[in-house]
Protein backbone atom coordinates (compact mmCIF):
# COMPACT_ATOMS: atom_id res chain seq x y z
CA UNK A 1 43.03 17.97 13.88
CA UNK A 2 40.92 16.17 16.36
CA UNK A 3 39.10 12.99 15.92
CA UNK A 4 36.66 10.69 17.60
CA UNK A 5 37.86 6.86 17.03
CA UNK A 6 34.66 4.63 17.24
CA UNK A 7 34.30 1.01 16.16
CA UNK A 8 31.63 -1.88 16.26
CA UNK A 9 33.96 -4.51 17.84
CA UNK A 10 34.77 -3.20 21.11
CA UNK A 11 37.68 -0.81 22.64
CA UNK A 12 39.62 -3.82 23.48
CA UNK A 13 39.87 -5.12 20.11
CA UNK A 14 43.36 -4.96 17.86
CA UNK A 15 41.95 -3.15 15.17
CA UNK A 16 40.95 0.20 17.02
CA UNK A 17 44.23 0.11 19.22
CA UNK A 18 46.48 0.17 16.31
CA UNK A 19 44.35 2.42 14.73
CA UNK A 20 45.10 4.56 17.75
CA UNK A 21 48.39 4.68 17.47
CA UNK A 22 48.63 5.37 13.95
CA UNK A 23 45.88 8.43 13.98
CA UNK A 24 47.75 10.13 17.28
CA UNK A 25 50.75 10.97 15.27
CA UNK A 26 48.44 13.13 12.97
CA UNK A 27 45.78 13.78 15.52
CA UNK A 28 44.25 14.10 18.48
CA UNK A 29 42.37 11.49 19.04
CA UNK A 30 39.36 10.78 21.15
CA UNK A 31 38.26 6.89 21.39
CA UNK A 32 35.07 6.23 22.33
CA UNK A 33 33.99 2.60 21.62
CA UNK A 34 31.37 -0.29 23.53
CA UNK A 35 32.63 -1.97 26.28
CA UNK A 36 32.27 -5.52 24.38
CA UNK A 37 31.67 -6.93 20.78
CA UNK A 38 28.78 -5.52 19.02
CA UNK A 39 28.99 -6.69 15.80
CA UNK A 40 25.78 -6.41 13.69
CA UNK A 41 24.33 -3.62 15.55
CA UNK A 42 23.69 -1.28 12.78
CA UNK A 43 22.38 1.84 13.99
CA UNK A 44 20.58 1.34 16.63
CA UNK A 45 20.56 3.34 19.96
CA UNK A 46 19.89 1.89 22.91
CA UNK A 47 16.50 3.18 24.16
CA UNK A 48 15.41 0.49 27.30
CA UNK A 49 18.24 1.55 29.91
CA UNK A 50 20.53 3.75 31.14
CA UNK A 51 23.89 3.90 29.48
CA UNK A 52 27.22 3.80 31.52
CA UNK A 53 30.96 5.23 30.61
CA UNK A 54 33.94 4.38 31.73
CA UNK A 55 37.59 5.46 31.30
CA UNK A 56 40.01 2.80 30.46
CA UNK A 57 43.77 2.56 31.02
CA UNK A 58 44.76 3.76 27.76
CA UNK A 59 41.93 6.57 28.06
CA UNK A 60 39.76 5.55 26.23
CA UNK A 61 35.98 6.00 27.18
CA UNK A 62 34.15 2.37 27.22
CA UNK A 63 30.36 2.44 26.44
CA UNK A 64 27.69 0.59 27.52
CA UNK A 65 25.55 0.70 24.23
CA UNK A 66 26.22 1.13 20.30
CA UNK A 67 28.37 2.27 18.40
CA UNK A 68 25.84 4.93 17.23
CA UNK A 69 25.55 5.86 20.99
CA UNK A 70 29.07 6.01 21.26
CA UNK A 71 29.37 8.92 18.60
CA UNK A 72 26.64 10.66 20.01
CA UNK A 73 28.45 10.61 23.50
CA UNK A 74 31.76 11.16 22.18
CA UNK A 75 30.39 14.30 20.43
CA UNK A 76 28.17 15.80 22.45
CA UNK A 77 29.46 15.30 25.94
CA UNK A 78 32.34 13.57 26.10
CA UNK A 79 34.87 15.19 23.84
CA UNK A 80 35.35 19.28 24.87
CA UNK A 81 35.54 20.39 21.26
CA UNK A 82 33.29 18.81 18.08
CA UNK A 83 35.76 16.67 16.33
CA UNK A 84 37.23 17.67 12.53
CA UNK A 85 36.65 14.18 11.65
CA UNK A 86 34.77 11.03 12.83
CA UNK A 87 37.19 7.44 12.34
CA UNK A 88 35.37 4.50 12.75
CA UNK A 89 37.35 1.29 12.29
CA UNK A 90 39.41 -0.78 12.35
CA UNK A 91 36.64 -3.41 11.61
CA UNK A 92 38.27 -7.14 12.22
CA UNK A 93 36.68 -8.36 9.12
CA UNK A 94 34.75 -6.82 5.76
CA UNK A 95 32.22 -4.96 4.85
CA UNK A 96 31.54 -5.50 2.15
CA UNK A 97 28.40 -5.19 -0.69
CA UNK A 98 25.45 -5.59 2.12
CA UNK A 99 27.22 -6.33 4.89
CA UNK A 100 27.04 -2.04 5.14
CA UNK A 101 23.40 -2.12 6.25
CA UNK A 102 24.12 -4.35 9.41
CA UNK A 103 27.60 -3.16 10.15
CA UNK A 104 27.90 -0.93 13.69
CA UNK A 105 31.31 0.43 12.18
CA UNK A 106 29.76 1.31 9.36
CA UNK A 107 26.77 3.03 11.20
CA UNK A 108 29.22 4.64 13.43
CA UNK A 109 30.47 6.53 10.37
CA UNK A 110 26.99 7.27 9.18
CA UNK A 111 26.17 8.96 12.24
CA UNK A 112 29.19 11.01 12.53
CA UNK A 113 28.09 12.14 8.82
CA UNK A 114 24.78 12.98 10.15
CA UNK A 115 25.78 14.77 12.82
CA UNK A 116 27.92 16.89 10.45
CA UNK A 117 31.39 15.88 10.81
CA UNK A 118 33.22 14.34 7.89
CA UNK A 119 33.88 10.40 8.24
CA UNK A 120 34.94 7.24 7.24
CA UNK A 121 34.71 3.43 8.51
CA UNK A 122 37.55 1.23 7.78
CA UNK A 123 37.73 -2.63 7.74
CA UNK A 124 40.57 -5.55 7.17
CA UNK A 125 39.31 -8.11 5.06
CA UNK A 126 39.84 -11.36 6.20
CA UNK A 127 39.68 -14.56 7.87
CA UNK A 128 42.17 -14.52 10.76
CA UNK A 129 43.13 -10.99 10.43
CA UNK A 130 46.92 -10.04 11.51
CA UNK A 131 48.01 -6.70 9.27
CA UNK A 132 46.23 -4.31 10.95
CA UNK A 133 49.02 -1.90 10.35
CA UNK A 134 48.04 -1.86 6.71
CA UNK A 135 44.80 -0.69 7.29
CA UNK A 136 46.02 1.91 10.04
CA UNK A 137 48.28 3.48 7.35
CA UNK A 138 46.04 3.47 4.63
CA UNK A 139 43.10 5.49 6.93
CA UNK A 140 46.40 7.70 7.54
CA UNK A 141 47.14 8.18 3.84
CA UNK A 142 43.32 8.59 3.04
CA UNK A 143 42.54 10.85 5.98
CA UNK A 144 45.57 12.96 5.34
CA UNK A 145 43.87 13.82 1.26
CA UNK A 146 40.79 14.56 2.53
CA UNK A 147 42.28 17.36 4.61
CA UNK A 148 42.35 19.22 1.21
CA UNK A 149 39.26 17.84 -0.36
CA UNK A 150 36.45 17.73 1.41
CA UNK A 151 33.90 15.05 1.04
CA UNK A 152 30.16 16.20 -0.08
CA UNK A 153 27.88 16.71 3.08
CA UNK A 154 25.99 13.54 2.48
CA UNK A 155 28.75 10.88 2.08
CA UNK A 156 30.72 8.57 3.56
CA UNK A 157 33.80 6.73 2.93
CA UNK A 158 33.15 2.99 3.40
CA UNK A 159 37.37 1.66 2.83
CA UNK A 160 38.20 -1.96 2.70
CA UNK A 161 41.88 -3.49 3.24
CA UNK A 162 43.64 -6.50 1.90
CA UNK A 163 44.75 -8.82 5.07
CA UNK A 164 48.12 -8.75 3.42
CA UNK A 165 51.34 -6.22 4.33
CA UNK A 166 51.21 -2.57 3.07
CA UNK A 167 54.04 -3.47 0.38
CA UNK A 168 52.15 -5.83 -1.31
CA UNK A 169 48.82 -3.71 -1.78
CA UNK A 170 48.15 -2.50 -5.54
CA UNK A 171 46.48 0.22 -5.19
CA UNK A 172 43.26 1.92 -4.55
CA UNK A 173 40.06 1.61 -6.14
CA UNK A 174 37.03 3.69 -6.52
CA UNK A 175 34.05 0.75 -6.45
CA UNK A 176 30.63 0.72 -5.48
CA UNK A 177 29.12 -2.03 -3.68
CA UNK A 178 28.21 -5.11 -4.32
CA UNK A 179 26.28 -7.68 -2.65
CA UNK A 180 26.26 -11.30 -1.08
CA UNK A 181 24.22 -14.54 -2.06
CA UNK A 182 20.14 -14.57 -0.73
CA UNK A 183 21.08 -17.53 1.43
CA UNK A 184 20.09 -19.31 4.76
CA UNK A 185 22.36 -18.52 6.82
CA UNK A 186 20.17 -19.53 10.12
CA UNK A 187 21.55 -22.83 11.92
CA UNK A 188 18.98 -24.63 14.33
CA UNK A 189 20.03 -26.38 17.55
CA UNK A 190 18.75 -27.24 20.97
CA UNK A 191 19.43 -25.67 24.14
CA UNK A 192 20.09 -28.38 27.35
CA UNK A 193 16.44 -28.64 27.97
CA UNK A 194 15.65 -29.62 24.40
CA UNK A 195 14.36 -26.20 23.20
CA UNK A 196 15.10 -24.83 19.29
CA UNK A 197 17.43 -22.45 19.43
CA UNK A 198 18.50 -20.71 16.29
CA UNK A 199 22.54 -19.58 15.16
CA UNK A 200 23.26 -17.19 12.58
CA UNK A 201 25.69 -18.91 10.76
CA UNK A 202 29.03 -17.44 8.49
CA UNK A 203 28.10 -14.81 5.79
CA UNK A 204 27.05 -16.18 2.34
CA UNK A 205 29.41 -15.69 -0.43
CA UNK A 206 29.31 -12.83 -3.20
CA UNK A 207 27.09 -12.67 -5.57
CA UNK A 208 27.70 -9.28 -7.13
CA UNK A 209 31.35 -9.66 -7.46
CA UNK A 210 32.23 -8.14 -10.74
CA UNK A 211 34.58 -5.76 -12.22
CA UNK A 212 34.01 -2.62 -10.38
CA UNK A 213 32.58 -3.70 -7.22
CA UNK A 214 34.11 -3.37 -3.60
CA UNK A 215 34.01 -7.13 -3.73
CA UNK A 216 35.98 -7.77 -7.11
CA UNK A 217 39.17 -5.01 -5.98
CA UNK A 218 40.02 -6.50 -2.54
CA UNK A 219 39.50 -10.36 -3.92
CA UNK A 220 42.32 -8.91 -6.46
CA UNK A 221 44.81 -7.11 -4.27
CA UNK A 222 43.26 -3.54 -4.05
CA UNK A 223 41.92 -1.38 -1.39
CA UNK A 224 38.25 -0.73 -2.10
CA UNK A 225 37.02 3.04 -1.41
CA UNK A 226 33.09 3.42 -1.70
CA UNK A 227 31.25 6.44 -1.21
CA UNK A 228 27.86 5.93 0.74
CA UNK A 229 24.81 8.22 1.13
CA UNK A 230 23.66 9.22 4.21
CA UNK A 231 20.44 10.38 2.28
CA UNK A 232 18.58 7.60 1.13
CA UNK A 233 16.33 9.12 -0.76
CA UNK A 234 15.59 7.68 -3.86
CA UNK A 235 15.55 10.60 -6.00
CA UNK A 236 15.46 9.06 -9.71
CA UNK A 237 12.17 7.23 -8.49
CA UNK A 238 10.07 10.77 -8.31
CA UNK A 239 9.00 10.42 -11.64
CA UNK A 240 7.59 7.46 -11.92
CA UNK A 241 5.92 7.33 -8.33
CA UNK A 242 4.24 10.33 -8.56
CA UNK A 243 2.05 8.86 -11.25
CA UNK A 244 1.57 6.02 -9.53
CA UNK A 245 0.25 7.91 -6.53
CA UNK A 246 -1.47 10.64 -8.81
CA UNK A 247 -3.82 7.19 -9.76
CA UNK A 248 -4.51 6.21 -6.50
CA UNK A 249 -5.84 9.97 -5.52
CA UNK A 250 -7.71 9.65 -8.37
């Protein structure tokens, strides 16, 4: 089985080197991951400037640009075969509810979907994340099932961890996700010369936190498995647009 290992934090950071470790006793494993912290990027590409690589000590490639660029380098010219599977993870933190539509992990696994390769984005949820190895050995257990059932061609396993050790998990839960308070996050501030500057501050709490969401299963001890489109069609809308357009035709 070969993989390409992509994350949103950088290659230095704990969560992708354990996950490393874990995946190379099942796999072979490609990492190809920004050269710093890039957090929040989403899915953008980098467009403006040239993109550099460069091969680390541990061997893995180091990226000048996004974690969406990363997957398109890893898979189209970096990697000699196309992968069986595209790992993106371990994210030091959640993502949770909303936090999916800014998360480079997250997009990481979206493109790898797009590009045709099964995939999945894993995060530890947490503060001051330390069990890493729980989340490495639940992508293990997870990646090892979906050897023998594959995942639709539009979806994407978005898998959240407990910061807690792998004994003391309860399970795994099938969620969907939920979402985070509409707050102000933004915190103003000068720079020396006495300009506004703007911060954005922490994450706002849950909202959407019951029963059933990706939220309400890690707050209680369980890892949260969500399936994500790729396609974000809104299908079950057809209907009722269509008459709406129909009238302005008209």
């Amino acid at each position: 089985m070969k993989i390409l290992l992509s994350n949103d934090d950088g290659f230095f950071a704990p969560g992708i080197n354990t996950l490393f470790d874990y995946l190379s006793k099942i796999a072979e494993v490609t990492t190809v991951a920004p050269d710093r912290n890039r957090s929040g990027a989403s899915n953008s590409l980098t467009l403006d400037k040239p993109i550099r690589v460069n091969e680390t000590e541990r061997g893995f490639y180091s990226v000048t640009g996004t974690p969406t660029d990363c997957v398109h380098l890893g898979t189209h010219h970096i990697m000699p075969e196309a992968p069986d599977m595209v790992v993106a993870g371990i994210n030091t933190g959640a993502n949770l509810g909303d936090d999916t539509l800014y998360s480079g992990t997250v997009a990481a696994a979206m493109e790898g979907r797009a590009l045709g390769y099964p995939a999945v984005a894993i995060s530890l949820v947490g503060h001051n994340c330390q069990h890493y190895v729980t989340a490495a050995k639940v992508a293990i257990d997870i990646i090892k099932g979906l050897k023998d059932h594959a995942m639709e061609k539009n979806r994407v396993l978005n898998i959240n961890v407990p910061d807690v050790p792998y004994d003391e998990l309860k399970g795994i839960r099938l969620t969907r996700l939920g979402n985070r308070h509409r707050a102000d996050t933004i915190i103003p501030d000068k720079d020396p010369k006495g300009r506004p500057i703007y911060w954005l501050g922490p994450l706002p709490e849950g909202q959407d936190i019951g029963e059933g969401t990706d939220f309400h299963a890690v707050m209680n001890g369980y890892v949260s498995v969500t399936p994500i489109n790729v396609d974000l069609t809104a299908y079950n809308s057809f209907d009722e647009l269509e008459g709406f357009l129909e009238t302005i035709k008209s």
